[in-house]
Protein backbone atom coordinates (compact mmCIF):
# COMPACT_ATOMS: atom_id res chain seq x y z
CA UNK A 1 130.91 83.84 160.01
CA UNK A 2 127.63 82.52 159.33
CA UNK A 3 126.25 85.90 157.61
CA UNK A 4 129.43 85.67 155.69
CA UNK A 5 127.95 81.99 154.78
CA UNK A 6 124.57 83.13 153.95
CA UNK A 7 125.69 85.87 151.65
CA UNK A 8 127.48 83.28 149.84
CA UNK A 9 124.54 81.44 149.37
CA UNK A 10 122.75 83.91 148.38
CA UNK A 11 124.60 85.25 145.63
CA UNK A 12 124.84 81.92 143.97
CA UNK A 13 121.14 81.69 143.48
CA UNK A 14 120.86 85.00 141.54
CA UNK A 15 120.00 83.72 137.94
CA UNK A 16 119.96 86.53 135.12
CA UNK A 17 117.43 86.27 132.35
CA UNK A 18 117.97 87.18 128.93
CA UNK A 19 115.56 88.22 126.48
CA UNK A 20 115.98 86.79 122.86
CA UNK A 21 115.32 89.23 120.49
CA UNK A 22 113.24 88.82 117.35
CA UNK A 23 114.68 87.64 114.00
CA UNK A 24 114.01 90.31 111.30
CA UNK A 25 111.90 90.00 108.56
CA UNK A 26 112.52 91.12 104.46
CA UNK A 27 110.16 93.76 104.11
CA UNK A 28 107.81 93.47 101.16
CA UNK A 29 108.97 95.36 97.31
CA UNK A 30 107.03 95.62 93.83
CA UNK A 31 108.43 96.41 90.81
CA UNK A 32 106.81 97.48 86.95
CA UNK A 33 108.79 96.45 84.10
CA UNK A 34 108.78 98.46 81.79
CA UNK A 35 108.33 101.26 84.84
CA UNK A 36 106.96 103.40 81.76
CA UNK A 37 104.41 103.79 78.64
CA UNK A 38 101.64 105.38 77.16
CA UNK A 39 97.93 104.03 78.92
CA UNK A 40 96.30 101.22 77.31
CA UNK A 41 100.18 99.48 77.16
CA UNK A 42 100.87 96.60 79.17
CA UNK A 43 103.09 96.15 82.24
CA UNK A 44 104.55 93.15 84.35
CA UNK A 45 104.25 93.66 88.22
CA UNK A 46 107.05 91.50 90.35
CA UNK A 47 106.76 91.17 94.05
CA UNK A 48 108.82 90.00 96.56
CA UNK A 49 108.18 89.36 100.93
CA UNK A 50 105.49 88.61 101.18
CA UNK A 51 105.71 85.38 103.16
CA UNK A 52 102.89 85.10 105.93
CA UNK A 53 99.50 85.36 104.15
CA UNK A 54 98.15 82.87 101.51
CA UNK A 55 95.08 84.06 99.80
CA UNK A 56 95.72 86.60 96.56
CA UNK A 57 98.11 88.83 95.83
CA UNK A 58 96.29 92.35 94.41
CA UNK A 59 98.56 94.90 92.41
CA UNK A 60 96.49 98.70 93.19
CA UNK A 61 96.05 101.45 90.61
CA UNK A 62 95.25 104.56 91.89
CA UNK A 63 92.96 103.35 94.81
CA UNK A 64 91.62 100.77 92.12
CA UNK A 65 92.77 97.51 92.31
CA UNK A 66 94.19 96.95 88.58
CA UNK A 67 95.00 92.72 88.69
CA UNK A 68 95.25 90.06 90.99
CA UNK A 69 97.05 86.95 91.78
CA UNK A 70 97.32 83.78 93.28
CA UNK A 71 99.08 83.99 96.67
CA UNK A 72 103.20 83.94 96.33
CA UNK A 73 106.19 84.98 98.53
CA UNK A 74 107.85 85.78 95.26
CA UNK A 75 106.19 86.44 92.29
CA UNK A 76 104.56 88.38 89.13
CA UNK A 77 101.44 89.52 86.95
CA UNK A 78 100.73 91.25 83.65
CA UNK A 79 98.16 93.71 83.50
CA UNK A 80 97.16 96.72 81.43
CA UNK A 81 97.32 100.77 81.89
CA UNK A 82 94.05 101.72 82.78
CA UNK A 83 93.51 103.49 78.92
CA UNK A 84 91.81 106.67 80.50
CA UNK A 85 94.96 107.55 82.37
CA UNK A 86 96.70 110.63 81.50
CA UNK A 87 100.27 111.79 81.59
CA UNK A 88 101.88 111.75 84.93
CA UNK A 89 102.88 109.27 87.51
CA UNK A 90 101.21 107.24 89.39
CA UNK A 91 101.92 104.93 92.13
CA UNK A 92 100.95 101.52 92.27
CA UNK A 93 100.93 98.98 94.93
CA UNK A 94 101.19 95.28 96.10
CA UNK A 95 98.87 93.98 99.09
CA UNK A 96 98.42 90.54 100.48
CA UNK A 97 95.48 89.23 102.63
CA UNK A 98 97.49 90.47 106.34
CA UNK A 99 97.56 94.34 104.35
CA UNK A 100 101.62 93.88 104.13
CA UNK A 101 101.85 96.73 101.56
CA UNK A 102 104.64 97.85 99.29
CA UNK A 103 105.17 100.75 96.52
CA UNK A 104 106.08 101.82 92.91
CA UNK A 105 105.90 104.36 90.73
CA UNK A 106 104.85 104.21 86.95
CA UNK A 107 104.94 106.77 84.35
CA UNK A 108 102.02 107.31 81.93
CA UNK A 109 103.77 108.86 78.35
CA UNK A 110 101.58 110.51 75.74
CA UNK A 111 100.99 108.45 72.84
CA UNK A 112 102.83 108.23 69.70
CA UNK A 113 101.68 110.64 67.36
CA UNK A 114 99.95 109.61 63.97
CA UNK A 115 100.56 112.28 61.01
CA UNK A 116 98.53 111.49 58.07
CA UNK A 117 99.56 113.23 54.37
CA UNK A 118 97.39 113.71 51.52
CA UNK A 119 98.68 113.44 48.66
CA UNK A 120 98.56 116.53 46.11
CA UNK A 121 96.51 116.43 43.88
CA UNK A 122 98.10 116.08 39.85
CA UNK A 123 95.64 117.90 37.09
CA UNK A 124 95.31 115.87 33.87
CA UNK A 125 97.34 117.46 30.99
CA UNK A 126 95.90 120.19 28.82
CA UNK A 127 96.67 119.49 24.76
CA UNK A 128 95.66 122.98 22.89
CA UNK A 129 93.41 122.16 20.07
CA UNK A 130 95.29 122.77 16.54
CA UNK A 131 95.20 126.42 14.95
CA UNK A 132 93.39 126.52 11.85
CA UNK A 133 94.65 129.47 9.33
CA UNK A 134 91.37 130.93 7.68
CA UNK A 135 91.11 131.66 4.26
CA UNK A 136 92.82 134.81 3.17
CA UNK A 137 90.55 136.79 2.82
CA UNK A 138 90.80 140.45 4.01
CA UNK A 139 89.07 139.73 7.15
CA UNK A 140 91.74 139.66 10.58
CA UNK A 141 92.44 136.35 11.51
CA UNK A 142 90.95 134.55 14.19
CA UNK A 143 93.70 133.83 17.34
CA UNK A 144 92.40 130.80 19.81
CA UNK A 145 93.23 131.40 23.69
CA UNK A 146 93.19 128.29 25.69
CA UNK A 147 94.12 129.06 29.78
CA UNK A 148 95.39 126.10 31.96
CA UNK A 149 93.14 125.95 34.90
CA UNK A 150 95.39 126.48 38.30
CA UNK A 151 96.75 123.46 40.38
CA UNK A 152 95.24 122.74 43.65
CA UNK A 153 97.71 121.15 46.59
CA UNK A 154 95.37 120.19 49.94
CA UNK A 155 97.38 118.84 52.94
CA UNK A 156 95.33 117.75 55.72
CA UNK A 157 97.50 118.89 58.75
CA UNK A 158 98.53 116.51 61.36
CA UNK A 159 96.53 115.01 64.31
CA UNK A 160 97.70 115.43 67.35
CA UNK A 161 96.78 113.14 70.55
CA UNK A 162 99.03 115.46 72.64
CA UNK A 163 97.34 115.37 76.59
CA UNK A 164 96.79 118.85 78.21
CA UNK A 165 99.34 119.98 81.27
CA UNK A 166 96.97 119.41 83.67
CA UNK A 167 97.26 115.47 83.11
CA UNK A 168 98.72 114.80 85.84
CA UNK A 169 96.07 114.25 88.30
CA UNK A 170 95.71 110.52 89.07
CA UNK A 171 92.33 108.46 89.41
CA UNK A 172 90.39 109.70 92.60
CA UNK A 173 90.76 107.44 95.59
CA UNK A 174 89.12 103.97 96.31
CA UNK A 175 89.22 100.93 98.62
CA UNK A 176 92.27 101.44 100.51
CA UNK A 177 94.48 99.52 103.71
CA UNK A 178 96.21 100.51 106.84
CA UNK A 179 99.89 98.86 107.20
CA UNK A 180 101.88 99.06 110.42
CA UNK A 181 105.38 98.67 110.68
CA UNK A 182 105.50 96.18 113.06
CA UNK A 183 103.60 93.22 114.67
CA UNK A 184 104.30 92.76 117.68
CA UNK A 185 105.38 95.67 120.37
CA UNK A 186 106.33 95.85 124.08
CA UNK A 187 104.50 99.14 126.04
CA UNK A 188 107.00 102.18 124.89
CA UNK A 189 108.34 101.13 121.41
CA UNK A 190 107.61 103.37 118.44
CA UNK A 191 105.24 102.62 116.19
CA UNK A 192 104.50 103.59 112.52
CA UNK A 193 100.92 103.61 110.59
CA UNK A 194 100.86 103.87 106.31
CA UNK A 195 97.93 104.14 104.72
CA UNK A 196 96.41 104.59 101.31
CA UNK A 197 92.80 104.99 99.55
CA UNK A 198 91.97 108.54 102.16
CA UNK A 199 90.34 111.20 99.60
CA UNK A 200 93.60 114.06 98.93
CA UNK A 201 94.41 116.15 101.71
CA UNK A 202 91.94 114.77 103.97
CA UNK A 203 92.54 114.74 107.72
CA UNK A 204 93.37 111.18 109.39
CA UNK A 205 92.97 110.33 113.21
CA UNK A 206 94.11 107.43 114.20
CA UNK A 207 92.21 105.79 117.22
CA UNK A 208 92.57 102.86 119.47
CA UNK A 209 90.74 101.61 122.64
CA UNK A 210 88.75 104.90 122.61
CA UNK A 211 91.62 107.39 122.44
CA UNK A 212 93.79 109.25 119.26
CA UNK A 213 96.87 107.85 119.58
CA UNK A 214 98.02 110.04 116.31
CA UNK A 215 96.81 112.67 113.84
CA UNK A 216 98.07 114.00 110.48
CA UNK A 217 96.92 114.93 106.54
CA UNK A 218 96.60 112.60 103.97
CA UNK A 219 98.57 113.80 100.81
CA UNK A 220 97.32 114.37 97.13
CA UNK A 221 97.13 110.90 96.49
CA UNK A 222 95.58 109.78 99.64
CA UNK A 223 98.56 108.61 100.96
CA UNK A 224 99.89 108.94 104.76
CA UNK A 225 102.42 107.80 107.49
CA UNK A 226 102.20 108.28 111.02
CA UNK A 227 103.43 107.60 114.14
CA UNK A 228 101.16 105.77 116.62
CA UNK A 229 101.34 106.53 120.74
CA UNK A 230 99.83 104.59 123.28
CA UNK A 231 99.36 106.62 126.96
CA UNK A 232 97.91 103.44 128.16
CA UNK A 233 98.17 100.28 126.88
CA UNK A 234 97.31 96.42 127.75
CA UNK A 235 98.84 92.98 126.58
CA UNK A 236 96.70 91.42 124.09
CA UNK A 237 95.97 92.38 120.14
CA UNK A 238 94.41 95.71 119.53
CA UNK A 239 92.99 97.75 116.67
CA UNK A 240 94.10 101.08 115.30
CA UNK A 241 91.79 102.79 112.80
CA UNK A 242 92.37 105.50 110.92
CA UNK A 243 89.45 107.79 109.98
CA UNK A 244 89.65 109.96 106.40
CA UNK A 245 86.01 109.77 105.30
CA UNK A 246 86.58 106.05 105.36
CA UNK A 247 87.76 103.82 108.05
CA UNK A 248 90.95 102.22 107.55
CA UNK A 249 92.08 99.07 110.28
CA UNK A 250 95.34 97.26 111.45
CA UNK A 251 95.94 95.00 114.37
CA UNK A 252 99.04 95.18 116.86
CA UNK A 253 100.15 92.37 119.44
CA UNK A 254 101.56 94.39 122.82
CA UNK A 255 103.66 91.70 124.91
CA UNK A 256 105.30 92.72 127.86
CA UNK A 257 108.95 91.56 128.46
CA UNK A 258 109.90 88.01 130.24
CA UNK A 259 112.91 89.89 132.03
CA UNK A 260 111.00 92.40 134.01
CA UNK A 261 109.17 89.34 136.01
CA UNK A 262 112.49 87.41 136.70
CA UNK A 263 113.97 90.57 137.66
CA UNK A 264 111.29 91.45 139.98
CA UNK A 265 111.45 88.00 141.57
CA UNK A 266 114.87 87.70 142.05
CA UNK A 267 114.75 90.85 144.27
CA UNK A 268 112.02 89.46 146.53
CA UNK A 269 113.82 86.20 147.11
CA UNK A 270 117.07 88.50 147.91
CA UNK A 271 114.79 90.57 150.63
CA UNK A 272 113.54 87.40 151.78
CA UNK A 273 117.67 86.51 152.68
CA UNK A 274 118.40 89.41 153.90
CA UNK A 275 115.68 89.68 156.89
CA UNK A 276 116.27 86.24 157.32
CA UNK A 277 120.37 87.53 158.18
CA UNK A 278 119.01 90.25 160.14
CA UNK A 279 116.70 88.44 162.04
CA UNK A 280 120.14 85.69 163.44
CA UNK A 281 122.33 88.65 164.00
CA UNK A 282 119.94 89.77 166.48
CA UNK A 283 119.66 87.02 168.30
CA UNK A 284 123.17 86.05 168.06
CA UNK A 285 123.90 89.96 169.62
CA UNK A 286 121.09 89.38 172.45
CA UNK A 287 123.00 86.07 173.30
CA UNK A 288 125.63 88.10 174.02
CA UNK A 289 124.37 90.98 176.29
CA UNK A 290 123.15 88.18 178.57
């Protein structure tokens, strides 16, 4: 009866813990309106998420950064096509201070042709001087020939601004950032890294506390994505780099989980009960004998 009691007792006490998970965050956009035109044209740049960083607000340009902006959650710039870019698209980008990063995509058109006429060119009229009949006289008359010099029509042929197929290249790389998907972590969640500015199909290795924690190519436009795996891993911030020729950095908060310490408490106190049963049963089973 009184392990019965203590059993009671000791399931009553069990108290489960719950973790609250994290409320989700809008993830950062930029748009180009128009999203196309010729270089040298200008373009309005909208963005939208990004809430945590005050600062500026800088819209990229093929590794270049092509405007800036005072800091806003929501908001918008003008700026102009860089006027040495050829036909082609090219992908543009929003950054804050914290490297929150977001894409677009533009699309450079030729420019309008010009086609310039001459006009042709109109002779002056030819009036034949009068025929004067000679005296009779038994000579053979004299007959005047006048000949009408030819017309001359010169058309200067069109200009032509038309780019060459292999427009298409963007700008080479510049300064570039490293964005990871998420903030905060607990030891075994996935983890993404996207990066820009790399030169074009260089490799990237990404490194942390002293070991790769993920490898991969950078694409024509110096752009990659990743994912990033810790063997071993403490609570606290750390940095991941990624190395293309230059060095690209994030940070990463690794918390571990409240439950796992209640949990592991709970089952001590529980242990500590059950010896504690064990240990009056015995006696109460020696009384006995005697």
């Amino acid at each position: 009866m009184r392990s019965s009691g203590l059993l009671v007792a000791l399931a009553a006490g069990v108290t489960v813990l719950v973790a609250t998970p994290a409320t989700a965050q809008q993830p950062p956009a930029v748009t180009a309106s128009p999203n196309s035109g010729p270089a040298g044209s200008s373009a309005t740049f909208t963005w939208s998420g990004f809430y945590r960083c005050k600062g500026t607000v800088r819209i990229g340009w093929g590794g270049s950064v092509l405007a800036t902006a005072p800091w806003a959650a929501n908001g918008s710039v003008t700026a102009t096509i860089p006027a040495g870019a050829k036909e082609g698209s090219y992908v543009f980008t929003a950054s804050d201070e914290c490297n929150r990063l977001a894409r677009g995509t533009f699309r450079v058109t030729p420019a309008p042709v010009t086609t310039t006429t001459t006009p042709p060119v109109t002779p002056p009229p030819v009036t034949n001087p009068p025929v004067t009949a000679p005296p009779v006289t038994t000579r053979t008359p004299v007959v005047t020939t006048t000949t009408t010099p030819p017309v001359t029509t010169t058309t200067t042929p069109p200009s032509s601004s038309q780019p060459s197929s292999s427009a298409s290249e963007p700008a080479g790389p510049g300064a570039g950032v490293l964005v990871l998907d998420k903030e905060n972590i607990q030891p075994g969640d996935d983890l993404t890294a996207t990066g820009t500015g790399c030169p074009g199909g260089a490799d990237v290795t990404l490194k942390s506390l002293g070991q790769d924690v993920g490898r991969t190519v950078a694409d024509e436009n110096g752009e990659f994505t990743s994912p990033v795996r810790f063997t071993d891993i403490e609570p606290g911030r750390h940095k991941v780099r990624a190395e293309c020729g230059i060095t690209l950095v994030g940070n990463v908060d690794v918390t571990l989980s409240s439950s796992s310490g209640g949990t592991t408490g709970t089952l001590v106190v529980l242990l500590f009960f059950l010896l504690v049963g064990a240990a009056m049963l015995r006696r109460q089973f020696a009384g006995l004998r005697r």
